[in-house]
Protein backbone atom coordinates (compact mmCIF):
# COMPACT_ATOMS: atom_id res chain seq x y z
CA UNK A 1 -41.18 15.95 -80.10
CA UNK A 2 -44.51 16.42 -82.28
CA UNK A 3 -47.27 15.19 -81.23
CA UNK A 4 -50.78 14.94 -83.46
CA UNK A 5 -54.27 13.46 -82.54
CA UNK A 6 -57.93 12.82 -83.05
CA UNK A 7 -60.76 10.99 -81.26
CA UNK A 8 -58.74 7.46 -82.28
CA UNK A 9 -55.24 8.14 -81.71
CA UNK A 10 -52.32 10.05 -79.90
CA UNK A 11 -48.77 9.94 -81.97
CA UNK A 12 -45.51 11.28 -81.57
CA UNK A 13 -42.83 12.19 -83.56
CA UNK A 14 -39.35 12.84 -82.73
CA UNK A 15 -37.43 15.37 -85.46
CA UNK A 16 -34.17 12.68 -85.13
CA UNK A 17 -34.45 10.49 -87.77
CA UNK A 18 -38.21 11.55 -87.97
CA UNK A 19 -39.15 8.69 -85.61
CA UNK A 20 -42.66 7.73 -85.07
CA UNK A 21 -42.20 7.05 -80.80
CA UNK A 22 -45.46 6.70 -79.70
CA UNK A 23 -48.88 5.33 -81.09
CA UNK A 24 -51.17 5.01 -78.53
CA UNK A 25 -55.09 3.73 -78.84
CA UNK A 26 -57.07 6.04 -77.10
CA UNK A 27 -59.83 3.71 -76.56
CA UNK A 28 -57.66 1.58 -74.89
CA UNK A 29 -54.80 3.72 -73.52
CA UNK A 30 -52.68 1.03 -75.15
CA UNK A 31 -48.69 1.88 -76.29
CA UNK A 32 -48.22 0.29 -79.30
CA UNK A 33 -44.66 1.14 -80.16
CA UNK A 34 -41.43 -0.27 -78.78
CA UNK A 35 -40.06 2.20 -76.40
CA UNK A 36 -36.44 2.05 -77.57
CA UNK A 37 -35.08 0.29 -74.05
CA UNK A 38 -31.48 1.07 -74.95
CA UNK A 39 -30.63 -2.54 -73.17
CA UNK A 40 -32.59 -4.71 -75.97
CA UNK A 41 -32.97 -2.63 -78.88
CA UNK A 42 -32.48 1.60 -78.90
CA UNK A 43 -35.31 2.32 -81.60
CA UNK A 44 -38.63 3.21 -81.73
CA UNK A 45 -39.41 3.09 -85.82
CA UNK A 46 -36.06 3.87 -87.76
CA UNK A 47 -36.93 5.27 -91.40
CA UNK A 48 -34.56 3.96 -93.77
CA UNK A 49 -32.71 6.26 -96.80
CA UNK A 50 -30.74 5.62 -98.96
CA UNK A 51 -30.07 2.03 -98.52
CA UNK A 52 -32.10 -0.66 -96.96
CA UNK A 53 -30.44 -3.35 -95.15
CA UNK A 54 -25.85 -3.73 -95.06
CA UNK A 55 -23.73 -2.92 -97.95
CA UNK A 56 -20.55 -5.18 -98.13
CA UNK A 57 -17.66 -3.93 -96.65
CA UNK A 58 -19.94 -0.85 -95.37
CA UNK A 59 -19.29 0.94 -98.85
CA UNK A 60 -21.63 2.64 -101.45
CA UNK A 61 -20.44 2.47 -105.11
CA UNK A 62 -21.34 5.05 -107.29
CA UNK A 63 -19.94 5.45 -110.83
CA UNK A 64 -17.08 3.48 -109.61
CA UNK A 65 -16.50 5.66 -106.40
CA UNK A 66 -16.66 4.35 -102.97
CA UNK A 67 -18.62 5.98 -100.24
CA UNK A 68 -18.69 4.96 -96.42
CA UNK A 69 -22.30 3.96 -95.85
CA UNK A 70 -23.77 2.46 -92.35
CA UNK A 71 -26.31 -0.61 -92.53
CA UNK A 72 -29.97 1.55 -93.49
CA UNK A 73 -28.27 4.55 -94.26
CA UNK A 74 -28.11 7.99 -92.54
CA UNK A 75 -31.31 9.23 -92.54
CA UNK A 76 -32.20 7.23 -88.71
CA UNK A 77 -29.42 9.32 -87.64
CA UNK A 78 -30.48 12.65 -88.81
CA UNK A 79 -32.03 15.60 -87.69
CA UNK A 80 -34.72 16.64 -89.75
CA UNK A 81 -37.03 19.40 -89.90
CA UNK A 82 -40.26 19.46 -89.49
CA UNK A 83 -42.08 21.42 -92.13
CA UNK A 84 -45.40 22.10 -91.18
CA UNK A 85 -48.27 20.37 -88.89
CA UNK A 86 -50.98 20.75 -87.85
CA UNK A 87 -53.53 18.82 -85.16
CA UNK A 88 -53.92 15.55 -87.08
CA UNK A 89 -50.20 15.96 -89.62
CA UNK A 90 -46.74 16.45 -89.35
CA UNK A 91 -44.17 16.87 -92.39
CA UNK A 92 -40.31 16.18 -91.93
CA UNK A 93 -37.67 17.36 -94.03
CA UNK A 94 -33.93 15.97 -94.36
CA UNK A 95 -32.54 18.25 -97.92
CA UNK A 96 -28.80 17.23 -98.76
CA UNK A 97 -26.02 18.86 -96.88
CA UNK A 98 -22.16 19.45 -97.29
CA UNK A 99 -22.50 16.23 -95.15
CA UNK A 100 -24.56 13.78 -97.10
CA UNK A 101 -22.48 14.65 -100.21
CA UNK A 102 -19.52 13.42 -98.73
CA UNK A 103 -21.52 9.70 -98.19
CA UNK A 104 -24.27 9.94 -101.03
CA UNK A 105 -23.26 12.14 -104.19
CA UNK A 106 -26.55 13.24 -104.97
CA UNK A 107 -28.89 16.34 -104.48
CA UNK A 108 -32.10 15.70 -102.82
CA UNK A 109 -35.12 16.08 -100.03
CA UNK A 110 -36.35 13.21 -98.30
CA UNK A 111 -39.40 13.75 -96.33
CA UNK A 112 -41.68 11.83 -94.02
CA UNK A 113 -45.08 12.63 -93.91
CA UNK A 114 -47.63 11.88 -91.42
CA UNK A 115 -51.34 11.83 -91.37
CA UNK A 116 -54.00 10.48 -89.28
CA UNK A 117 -56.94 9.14 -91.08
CA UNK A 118 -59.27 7.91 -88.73
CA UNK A 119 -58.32 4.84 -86.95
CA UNK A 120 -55.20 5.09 -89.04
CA UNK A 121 -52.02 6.44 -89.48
CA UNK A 122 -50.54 6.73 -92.96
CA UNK A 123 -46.86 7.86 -93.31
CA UNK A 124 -45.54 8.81 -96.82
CA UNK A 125 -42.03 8.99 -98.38
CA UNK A 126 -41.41 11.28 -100.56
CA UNK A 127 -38.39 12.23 -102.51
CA UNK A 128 -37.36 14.94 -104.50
CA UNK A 129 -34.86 14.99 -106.98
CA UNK A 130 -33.09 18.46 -106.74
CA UNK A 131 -30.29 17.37 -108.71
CA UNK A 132 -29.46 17.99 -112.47
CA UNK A 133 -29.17 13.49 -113.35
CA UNK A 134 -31.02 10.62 -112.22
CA UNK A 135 -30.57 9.70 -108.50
CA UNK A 136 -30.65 6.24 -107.30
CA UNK A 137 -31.89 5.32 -103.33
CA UNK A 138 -34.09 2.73 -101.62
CA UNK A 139 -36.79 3.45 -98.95
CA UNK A 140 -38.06 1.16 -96.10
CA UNK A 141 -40.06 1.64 -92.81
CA UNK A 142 -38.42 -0.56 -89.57
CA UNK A 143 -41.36 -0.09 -86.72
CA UNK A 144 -41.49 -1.60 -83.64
CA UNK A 145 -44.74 -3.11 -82.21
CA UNK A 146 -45.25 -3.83 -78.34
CA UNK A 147 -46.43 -8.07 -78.03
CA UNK A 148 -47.84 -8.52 -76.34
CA UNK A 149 -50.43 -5.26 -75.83
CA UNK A 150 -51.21 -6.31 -72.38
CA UNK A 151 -50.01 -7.06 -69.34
CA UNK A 152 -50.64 -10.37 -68.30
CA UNK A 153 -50.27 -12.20 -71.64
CA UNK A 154 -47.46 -13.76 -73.48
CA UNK A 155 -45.71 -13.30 -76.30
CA UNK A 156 -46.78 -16.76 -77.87
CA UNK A 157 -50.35 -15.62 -77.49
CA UNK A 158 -49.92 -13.80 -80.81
CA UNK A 159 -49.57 -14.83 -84.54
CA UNK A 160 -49.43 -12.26 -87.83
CA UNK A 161 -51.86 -12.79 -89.83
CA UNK A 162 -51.61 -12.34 -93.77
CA UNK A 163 -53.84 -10.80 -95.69
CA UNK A 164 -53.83 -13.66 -98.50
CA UNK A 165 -53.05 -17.03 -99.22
CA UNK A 166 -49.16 -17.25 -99.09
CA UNK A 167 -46.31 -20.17 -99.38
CA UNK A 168 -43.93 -18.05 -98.24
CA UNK A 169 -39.98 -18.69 -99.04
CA UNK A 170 -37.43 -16.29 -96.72
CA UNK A 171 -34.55 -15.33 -98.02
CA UNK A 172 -31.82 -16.40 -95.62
CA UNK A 173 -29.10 -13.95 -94.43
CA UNK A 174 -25.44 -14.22 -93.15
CA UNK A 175 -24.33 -13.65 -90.08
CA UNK A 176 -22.93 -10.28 -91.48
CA UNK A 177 -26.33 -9.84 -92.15
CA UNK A 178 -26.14 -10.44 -96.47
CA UNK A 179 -28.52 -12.72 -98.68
CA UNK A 180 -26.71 -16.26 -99.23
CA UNK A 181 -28.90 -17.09 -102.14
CA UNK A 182 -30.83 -19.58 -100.25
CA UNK A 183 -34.16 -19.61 -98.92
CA UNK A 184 -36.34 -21.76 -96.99
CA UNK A 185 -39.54 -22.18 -96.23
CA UNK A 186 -42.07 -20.27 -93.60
CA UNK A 187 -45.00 -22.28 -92.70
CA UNK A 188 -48.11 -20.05 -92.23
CA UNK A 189 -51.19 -22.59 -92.00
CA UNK A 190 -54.01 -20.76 -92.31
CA UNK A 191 -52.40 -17.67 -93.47
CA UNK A 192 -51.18 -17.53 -89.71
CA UNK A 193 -47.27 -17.11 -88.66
CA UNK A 194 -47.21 -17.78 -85.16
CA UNK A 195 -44.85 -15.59 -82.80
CA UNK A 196 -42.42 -17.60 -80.57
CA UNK A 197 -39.09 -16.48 -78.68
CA UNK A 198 -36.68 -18.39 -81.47
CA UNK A 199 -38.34 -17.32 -84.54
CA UNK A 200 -35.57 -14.61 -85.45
CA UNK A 201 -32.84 -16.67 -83.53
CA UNK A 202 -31.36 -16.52 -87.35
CA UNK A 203 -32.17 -12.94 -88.01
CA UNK A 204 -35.07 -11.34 -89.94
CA UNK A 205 -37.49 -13.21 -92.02
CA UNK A 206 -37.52 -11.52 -95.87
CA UNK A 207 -40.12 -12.43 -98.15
CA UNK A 208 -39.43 -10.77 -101.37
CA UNK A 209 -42.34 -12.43 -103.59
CA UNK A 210 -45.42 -11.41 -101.33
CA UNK A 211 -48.11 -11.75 -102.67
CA UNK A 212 -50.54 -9.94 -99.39
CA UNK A 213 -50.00 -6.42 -98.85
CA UNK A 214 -51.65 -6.20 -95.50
CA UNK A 215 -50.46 -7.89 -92.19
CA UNK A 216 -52.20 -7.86 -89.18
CA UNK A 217 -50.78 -8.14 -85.03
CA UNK A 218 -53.32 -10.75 -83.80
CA UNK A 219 -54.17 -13.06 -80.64
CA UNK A 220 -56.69 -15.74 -80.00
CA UNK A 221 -57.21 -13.74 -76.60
CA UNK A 222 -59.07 -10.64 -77.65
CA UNK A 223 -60.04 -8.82 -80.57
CA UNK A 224 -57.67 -5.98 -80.75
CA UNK A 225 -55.29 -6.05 -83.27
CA UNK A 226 -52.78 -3.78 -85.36
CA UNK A 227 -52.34 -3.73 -89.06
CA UNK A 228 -49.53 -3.06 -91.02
CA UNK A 229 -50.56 -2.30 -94.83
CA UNK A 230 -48.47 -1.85 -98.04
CA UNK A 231 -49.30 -1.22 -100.94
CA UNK A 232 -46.42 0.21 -103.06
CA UNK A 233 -43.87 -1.70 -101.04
CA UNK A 234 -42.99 -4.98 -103.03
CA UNK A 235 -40.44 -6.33 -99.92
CA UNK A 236 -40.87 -7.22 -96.44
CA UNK A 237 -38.88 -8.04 -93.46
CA UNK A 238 -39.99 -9.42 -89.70
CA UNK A 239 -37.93 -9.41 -87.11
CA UNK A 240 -37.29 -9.08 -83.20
CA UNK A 241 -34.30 -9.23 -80.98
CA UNK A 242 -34.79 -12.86 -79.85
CA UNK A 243 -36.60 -12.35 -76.34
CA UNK A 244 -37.55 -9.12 -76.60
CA UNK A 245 -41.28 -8.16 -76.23
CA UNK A 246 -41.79 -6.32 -79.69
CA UNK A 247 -41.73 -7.56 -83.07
CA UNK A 248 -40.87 -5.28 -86.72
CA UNK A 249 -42.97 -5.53 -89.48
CA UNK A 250 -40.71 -3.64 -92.21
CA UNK A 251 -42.27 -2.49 -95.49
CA UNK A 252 -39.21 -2.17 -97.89
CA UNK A 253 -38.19 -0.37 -101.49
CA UNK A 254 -34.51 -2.10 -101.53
CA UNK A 255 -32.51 -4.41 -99.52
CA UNK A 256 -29.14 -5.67 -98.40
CA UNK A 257 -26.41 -6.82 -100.95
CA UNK A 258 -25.90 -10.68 -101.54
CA UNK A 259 -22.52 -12.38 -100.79
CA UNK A 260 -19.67 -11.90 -102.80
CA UNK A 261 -21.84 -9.07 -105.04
CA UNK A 262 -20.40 -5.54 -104.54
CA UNK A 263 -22.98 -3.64 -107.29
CA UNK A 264 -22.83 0.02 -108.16
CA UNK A 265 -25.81 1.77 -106.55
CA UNK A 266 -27.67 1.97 -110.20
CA UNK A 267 -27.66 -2.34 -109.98
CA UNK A 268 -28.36 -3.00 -106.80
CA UNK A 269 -31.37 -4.79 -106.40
CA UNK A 270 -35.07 -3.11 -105.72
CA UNK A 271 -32.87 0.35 -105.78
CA UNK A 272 -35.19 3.27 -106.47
CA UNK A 273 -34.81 5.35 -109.64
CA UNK A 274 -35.95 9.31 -109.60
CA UNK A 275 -35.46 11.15 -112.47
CA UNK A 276 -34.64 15.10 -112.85
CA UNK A 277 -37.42 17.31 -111.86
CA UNK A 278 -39.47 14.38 -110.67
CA UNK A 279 -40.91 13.46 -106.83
CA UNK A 280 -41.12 9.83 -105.32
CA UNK A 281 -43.93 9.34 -103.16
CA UNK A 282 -44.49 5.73 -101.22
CA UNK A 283 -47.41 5.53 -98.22
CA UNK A 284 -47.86 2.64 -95.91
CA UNK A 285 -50.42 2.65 -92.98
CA UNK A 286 -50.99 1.59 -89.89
CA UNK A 287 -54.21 0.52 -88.14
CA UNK A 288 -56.06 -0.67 -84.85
């Protein structure tokens, strides 16, 4: 475990799956991340690569080949290494392996970078393409926020706030966890989406036409709140386990396949493409 801080916040990373698994307010002493209670829901913050989201029949196509791929890919799974840190930074590497050939045919490093930046934590993706032709891959962040951030108070005490004027459509997922092609609507009066116990009893809510890039943990109760901002990410999912005292806000480059449309990783919708020689980099941040 890695731990960085200054005079705002204490964070930890864990080199598996280079998991932020602890954000605590110093001011406060508040623990704002999910603590992974194996019984709900075993994660802290998964970081998602290659794929966002389930690939039908739990297969990757490339050039016409199929490769066994698990729902967010392998990179949650991993052990990666970290780099280089210092007291307020920590760099994580996962670089291709005999192993990640044999799932994702392309040659690569994926790193997560973190920084603390006053009251703020900013966490980059990067990727470099070490290969000799174009690689294709998605990115996405899946963090877990304690609601509520006190004891005493209830989860309905809190809302998410948006950081602009939306009428936002989800699109709706199978059981199986793929896009139908339907959506529905997600009232947010006054830019509010209020946090109940059934509001993910039908999985995660996607928005993929955002138009806010910032979205904020709130309660009527007190004035501390968490902010989830980003600005390169053009997908979003929220979610909880239904019951469970947390809820995800998921910043996302990619996302699951639709129903009935097996596409080669080069079609796949929001996929990521990272020419020869070049370097992907993606930050999001989080804030109290």
């Amino acid at each position: 475990m890695t731990t960085i801080e200054n005079e705002y916040l204490k964070v930890s990373i864990d080199t598996k799956g280079a998991q932020l698994s602890s954000l605590i307010d110093k001011a406060t002493g508040v623990e704002h991340m999910w603590q992974a209670d194996a019984s709900v829901w075993p994660w802290h913050a998964p970081n998602l690569f290659p794929v966002v989201g389930g690939l039908i029949n739990n297969e990757l196509l490339v050039d016409g080949q199929k490769y066994a791929m698990n729902r967010h890919g392998f990179a949650r799974q991993s052990e990666f290494v970290l780099l280089n840190a210092d007291e307020v930074s920590a760099n994580f590497s996962l670089p291709n392996c005999d192993k990640t050939l044999q799932v994702y045919p392309f040659k690569f490093d994926y790193q997560v970078l973190y920084t603390l930046i006053d009251n703020a934590l900013r966490i980059t993706y990067k990727v470099i393409n070490l290969d000799k032709k174009t690689i294709y891959f998605s990115v996405g962040a899946h963090p877990a926020f304690n609601v509520p951030f006190n004891k005493g108070e209830r989860y309905e005490d809190y809302y998410l706030e948006f950081e602009t004027d939306e009428h936002l459509e989800t699109d709706l997922l199978s059981a199986d966890g793929f896009f139908t092609g339907e959506s529905h609507p997600v009232p947010t009066p006054k830019n509010r989406l209020q946090l109940t116990r059934h509001l993910f009893d039908a999985d995660a809510l996607v928005f993929k036409n955002l138009s806010s890039r910032m979205v904020t943990i709130k309660s009527d109760k007190h004035g501390q709140s968490l902010s989830v901002e980003f600005p390169h990410f053009n997908y979003l999912g929220i979610w909880a386990k239904p019951g469970a005292d947390f809820v995800c806000i998921e910043p996302w480059l990619g996302c699951a396949d639709t129903e009935g449309e097996q596409k080669d990783i080069k079609h796949k919708e929001a996929i990521q493409k990272l020419g020869v020689g070049h370097v992907f980099e993606a930050p999001f941040f989080i804030s109290l």
